[in-house]
PDB file of N, CA and C in Angstrom:
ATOM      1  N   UNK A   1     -19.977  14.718   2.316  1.00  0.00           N
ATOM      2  CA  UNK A   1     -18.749  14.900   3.056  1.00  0.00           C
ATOM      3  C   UNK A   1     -17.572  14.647   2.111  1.00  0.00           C
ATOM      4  N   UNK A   2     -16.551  15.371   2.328  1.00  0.00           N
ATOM      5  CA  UNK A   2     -15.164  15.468   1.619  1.00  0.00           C
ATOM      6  C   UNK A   2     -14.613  14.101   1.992  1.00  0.00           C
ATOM      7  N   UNK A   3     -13.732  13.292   0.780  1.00  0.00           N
ATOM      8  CA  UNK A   3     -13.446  12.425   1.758  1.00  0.00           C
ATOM      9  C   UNK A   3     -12.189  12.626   2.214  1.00  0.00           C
ATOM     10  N   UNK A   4     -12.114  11.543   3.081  1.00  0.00           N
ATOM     11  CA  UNK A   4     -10.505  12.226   4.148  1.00  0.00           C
ATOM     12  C   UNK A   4      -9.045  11.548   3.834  1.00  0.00           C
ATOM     13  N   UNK A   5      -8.362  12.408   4.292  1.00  0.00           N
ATOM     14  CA  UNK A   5      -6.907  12.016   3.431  1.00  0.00           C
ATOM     15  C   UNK A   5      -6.441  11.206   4.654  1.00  0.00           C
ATOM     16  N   UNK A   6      -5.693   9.848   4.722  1.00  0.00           N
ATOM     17  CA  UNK A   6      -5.198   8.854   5.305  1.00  0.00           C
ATOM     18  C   UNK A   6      -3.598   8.692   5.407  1.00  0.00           C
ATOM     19  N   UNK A   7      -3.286   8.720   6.724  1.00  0.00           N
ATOM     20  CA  UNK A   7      -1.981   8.651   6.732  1.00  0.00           C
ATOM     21  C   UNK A   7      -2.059   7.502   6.920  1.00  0.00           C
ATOM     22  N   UNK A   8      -0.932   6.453   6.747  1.00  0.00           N
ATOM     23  CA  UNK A   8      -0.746   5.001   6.934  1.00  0.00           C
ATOM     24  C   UNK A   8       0.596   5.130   7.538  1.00  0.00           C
ATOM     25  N   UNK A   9       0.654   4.545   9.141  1.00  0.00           N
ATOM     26  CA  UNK A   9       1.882   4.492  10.273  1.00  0.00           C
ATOM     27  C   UNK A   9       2.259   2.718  10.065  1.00  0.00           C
ATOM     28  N   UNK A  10       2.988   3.081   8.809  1.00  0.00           N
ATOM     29  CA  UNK A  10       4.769   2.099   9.115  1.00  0.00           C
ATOM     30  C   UNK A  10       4.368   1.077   7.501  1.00  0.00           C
ATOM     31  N   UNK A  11       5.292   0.495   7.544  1.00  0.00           N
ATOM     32  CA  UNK A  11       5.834   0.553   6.025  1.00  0.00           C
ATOM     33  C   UNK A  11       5.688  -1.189   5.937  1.00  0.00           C
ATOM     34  N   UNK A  12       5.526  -1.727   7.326  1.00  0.00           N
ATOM     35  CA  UNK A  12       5.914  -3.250   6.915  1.00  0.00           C
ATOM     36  C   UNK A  12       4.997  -4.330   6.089  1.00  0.00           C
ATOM     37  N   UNK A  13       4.929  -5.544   6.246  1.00  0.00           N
ATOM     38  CA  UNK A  13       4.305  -6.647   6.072  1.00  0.00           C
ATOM     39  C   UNK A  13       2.897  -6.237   5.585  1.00  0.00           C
ATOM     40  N   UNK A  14       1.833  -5.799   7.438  1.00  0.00           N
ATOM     41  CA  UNK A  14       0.718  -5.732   6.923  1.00  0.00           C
ATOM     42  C   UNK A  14       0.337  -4.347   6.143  1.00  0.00           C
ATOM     43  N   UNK A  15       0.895  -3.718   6.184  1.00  0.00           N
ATOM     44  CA  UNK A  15       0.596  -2.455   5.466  1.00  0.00           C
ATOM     45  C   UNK A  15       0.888  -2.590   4.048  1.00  0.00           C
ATOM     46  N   UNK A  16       1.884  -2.864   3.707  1.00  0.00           N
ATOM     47  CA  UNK A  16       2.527  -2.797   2.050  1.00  0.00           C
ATOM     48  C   UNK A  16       2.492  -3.858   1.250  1.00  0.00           C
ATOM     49  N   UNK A  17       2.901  -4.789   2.263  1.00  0.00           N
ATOM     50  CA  UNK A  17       2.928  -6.667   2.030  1.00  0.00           C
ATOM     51  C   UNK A  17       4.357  -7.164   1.333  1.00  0.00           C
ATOM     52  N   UNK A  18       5.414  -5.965   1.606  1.00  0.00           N
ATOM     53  CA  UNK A  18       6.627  -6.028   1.834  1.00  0.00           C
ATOM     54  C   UNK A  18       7.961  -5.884   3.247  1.00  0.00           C
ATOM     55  N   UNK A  19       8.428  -7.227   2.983  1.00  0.00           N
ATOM     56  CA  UNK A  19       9.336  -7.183   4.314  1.00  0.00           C
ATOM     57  C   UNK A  19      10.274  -7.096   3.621  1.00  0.00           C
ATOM     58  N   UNK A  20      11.691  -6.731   4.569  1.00  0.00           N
ATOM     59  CA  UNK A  20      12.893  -6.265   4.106  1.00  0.00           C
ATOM     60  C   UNK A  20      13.715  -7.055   3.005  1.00  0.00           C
ATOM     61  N   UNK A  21      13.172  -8.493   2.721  1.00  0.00           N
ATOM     62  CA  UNK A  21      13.712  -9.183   1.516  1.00  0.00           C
ATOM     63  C   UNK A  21      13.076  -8.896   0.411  1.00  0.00           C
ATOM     64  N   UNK A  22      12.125  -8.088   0.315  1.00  0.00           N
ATOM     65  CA  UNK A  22      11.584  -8.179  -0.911  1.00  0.00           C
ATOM     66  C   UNK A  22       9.726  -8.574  -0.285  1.00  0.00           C
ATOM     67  N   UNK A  23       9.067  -9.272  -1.299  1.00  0.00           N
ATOM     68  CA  UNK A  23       7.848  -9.476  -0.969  1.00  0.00           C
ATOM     69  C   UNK A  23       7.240 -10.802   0.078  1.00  0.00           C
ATOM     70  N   UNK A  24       6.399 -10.389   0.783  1.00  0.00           N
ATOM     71  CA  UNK A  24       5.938 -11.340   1.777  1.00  0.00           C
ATOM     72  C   UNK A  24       5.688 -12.799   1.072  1.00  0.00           C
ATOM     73  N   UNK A  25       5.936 -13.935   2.016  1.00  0.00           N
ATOM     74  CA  UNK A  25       5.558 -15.048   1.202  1.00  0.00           C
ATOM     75  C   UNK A  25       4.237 -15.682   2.187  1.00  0.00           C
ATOM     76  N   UNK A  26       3.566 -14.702   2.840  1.00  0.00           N
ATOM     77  CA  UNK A  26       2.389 -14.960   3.491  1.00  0.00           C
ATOM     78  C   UNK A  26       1.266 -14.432   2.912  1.00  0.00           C
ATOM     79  N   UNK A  27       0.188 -14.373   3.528  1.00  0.00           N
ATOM     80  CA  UNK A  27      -1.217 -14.418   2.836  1.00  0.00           C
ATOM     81  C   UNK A  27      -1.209 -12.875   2.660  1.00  0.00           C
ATOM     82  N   UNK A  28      -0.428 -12.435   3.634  1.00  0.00           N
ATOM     83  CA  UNK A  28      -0.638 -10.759   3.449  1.00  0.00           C
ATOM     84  C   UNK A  28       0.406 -10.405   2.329  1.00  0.00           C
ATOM     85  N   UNK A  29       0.602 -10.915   1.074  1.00  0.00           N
ATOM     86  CA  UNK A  29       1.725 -10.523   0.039  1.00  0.00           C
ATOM     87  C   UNK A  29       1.513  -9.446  -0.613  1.00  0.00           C
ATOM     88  N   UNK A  30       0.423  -8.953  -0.675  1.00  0.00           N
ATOM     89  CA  UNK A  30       0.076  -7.378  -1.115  1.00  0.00           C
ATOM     90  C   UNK A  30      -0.589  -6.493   0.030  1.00  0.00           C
ATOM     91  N   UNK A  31      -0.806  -6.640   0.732  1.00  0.00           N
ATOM     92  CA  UNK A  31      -0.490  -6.047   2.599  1.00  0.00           C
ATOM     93  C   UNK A  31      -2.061  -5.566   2.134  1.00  0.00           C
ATOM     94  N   UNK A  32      -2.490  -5.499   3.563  1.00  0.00           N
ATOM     95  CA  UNK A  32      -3.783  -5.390   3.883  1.00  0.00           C
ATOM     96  C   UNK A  32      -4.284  -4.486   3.827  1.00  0.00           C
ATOM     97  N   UNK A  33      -3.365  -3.646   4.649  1.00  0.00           N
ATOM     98  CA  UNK A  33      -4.159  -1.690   5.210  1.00  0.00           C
ATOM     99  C   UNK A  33      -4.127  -1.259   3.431  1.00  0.00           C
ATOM    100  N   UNK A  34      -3.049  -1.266   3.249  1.00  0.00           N
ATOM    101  CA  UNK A  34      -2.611  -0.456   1.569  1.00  0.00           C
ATOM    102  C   UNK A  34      -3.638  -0.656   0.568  1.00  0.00           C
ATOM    103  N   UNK A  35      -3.706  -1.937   0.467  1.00  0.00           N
ATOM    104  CA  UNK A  35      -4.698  -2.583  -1.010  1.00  0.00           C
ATOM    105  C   UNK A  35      -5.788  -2.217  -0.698  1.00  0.00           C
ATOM    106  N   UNK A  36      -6.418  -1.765   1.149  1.00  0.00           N
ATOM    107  CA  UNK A  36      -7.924  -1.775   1.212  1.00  0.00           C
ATOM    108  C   UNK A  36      -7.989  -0.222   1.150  1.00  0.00           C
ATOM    109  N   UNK A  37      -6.948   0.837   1.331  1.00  0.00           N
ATOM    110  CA  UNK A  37      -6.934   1.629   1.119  1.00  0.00           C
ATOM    111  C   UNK A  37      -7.200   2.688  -0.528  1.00  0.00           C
ATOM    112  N   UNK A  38      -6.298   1.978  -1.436  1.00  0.00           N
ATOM    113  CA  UNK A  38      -6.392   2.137  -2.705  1.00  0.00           C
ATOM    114  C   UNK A  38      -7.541   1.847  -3.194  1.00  0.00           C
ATOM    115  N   UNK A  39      -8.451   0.901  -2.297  1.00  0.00           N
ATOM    116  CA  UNK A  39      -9.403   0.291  -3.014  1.00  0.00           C
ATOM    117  C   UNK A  39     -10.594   1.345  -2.697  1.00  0.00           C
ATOM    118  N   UNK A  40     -10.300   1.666  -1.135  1.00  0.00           N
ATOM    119  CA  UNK A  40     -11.466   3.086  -0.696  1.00  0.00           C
ATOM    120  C   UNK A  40     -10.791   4.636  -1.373  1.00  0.00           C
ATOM    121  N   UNK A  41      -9.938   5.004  -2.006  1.00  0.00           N
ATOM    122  CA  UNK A  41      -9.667   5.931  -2.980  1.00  0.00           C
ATOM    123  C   UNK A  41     -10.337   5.644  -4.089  1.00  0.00           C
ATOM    124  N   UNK A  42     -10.498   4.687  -4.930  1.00  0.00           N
ATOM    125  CA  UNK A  42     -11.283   4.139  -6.175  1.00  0.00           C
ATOM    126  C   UNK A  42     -12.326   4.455  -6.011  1.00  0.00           C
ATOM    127  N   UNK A  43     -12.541   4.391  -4.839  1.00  0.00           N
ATOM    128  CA  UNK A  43     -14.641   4.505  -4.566  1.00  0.00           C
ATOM    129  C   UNK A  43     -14.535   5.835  -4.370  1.00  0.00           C
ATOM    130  N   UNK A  44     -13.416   6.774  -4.069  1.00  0.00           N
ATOM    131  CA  UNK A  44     -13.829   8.029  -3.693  1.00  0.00           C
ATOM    132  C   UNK A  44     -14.623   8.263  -2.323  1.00  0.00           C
ATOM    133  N   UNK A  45     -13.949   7.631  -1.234  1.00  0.00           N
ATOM    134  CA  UNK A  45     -13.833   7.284   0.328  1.00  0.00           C
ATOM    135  C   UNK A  45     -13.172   8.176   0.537  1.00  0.00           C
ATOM    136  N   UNK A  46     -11.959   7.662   0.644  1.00  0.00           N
ATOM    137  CA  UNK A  46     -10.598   8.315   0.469  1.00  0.00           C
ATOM    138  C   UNK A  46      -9.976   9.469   0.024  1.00  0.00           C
ATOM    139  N   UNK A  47      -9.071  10.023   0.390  1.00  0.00           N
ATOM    140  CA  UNK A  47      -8.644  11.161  -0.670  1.00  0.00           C
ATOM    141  C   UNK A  47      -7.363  10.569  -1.025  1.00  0.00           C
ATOM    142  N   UNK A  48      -6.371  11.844  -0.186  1.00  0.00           N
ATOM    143  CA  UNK A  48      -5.098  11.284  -0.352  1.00  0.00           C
ATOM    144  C   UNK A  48      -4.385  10.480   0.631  1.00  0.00           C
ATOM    145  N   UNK A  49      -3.588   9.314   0.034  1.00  0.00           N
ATOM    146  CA  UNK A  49      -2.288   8.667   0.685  1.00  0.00           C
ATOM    147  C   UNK A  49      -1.314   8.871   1.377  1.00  0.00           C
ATOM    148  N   UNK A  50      -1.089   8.497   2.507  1.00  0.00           N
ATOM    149  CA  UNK A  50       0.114   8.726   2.674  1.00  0.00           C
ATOM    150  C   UNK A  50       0.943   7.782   3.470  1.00  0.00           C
ATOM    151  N   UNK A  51       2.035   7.952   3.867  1.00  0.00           N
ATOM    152  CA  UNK A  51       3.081   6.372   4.403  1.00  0.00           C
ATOM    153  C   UNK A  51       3.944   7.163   5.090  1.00  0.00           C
ATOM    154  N   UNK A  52       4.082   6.554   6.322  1.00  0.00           N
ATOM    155  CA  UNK A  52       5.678   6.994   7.080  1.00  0.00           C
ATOM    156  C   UNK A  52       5.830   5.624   7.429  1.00  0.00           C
ATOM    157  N   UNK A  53       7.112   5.432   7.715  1.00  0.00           N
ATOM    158  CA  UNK A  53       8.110   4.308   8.014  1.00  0.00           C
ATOM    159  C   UNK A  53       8.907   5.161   8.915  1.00  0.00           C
ATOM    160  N   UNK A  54       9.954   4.302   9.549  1.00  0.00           N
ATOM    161  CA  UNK A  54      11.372   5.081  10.525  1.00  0.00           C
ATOM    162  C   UNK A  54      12.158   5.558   9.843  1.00  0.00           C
ATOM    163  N   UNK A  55      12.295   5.205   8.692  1.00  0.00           N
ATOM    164  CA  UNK A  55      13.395   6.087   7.913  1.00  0.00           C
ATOM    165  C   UNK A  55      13.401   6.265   6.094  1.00  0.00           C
ATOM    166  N   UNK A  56      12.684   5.633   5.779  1.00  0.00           N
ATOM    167  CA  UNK A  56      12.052   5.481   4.284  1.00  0.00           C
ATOM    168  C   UNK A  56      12.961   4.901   3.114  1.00  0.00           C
ATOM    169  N   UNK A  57      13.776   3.978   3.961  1.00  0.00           N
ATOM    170  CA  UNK A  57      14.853   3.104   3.318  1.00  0.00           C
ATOM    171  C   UNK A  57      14.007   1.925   2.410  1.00  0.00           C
ATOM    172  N   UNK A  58      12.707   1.445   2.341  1.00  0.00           N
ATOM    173  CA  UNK A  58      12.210   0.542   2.087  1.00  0.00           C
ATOM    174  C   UNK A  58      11.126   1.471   0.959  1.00  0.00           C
ATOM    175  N   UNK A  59      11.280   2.524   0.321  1.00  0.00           N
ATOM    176  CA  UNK A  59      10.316   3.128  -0.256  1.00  0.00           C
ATOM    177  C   UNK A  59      10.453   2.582  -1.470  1.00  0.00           C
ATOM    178  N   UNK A  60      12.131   2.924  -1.941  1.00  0.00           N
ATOM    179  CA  UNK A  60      12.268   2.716  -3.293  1.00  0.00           C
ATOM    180  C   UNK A  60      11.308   1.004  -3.829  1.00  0.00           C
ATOM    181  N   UNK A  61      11.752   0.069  -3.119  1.00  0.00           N
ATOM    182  CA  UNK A  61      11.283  -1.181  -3.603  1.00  0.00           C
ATOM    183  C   UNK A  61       9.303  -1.486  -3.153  1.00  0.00           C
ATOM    184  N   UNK A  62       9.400  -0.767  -1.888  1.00  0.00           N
ATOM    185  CA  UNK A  62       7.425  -0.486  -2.049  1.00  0.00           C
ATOM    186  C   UNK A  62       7.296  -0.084  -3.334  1.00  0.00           C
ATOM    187  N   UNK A  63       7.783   0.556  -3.946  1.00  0.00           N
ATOM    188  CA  UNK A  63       7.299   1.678  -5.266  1.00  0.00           C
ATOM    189  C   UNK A  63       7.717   1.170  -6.403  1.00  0.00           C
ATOM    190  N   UNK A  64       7.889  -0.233  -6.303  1.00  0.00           N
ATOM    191  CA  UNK A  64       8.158  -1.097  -7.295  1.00  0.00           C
ATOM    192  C   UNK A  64       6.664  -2.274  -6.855  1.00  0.00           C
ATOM    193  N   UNK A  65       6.638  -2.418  -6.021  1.00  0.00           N
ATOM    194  CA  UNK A  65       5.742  -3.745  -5.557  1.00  0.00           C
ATOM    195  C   UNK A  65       4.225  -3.238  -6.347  1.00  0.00           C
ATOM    196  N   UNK A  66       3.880  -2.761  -6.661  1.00  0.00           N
ATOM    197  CA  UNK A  66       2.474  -2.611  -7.129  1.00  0.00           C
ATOM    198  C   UNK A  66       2.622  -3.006  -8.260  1.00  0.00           C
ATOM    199  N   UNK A  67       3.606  -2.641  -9.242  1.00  0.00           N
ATOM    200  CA  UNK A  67       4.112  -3.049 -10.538  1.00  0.00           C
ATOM    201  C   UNK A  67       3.975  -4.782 -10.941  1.00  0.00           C
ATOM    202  N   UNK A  68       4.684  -5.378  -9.975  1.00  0.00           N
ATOM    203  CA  UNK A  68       4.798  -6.415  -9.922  1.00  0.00           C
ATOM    204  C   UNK A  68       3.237  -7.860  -9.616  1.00  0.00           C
ATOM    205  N   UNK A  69       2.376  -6.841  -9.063  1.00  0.00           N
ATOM    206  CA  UNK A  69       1.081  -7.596  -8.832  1.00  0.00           C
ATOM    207  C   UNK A  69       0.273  -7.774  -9.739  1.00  0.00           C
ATOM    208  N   UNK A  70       0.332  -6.835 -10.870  1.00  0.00           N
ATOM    209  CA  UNK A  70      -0.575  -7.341 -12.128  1.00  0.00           C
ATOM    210  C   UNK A  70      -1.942  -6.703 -11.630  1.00  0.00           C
ATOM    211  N   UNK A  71      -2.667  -7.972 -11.867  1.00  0.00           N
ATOM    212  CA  UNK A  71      -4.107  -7.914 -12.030  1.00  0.00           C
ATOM    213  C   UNK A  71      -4.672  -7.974 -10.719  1.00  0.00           C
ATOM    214  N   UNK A  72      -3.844  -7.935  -9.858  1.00  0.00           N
ATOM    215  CA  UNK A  72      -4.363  -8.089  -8.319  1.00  0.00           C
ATOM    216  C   UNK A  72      -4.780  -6.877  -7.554  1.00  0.00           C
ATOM    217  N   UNK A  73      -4.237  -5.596  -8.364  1.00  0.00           N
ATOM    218  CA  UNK A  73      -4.545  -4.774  -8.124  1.00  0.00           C
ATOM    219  C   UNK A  73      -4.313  -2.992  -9.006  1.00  0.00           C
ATOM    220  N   UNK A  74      -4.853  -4.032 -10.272  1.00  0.00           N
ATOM    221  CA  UNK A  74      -4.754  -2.966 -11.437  1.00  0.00           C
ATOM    222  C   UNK A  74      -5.636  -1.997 -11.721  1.00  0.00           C
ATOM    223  N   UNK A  75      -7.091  -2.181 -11.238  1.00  0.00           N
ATOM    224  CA  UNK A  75      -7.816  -1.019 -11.501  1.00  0.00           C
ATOM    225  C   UNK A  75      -7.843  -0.193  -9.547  1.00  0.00           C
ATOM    226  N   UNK A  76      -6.650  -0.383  -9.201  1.00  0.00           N
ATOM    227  CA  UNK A  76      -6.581   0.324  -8.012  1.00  0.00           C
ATOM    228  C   UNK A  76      -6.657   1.739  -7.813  1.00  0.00           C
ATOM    229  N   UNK A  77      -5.894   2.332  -8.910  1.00  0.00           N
ATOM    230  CA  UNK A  77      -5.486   3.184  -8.883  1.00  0.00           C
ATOM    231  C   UNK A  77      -4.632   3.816  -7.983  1.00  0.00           C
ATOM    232  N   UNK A  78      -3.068   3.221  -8.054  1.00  0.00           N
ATOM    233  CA  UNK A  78      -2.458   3.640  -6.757  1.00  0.00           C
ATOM    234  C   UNK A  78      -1.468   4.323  -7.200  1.00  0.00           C
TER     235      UNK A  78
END
């Protein structure tokens, strides 16, 4: 079976593991749905990504947050 492309509905906390200040200071700091997602693309689960939010004001700094995790999620491939 092909694997299937994943939309991901909304941009916050548990999804990204970014809230509107910047990064979560809870257990979810690299967000849950996202990291387990990237992680089932690696295995070739997954296909493609995708993200909606309400208005995509919070993209630019998501699209910094992976940068910032290092080794937590470097052979992700995201």
């Amino acid at each position: 079976m092909e694997p299937l492309n994943v939309l991901m509905v909304g941009t916050g906390e548990y999804t990204t593991g970014f809230v509107g200040t910047g990064g979560s200071q809870s257990d979810k700091k690299v967000g849950v749905v996202g990291l387990s997602m990237f992680d089932l693309r690696r295995r070739g689960k997954v296909g493609k990504l995708a993200m909606v939010g309400v208005n995509g004001s919070k993209y630019p700094a998501i699209r910094k947050a992976p940068r910032q995790l290092g080794p937590t999620i470097r052979d992700s491939a995201i």
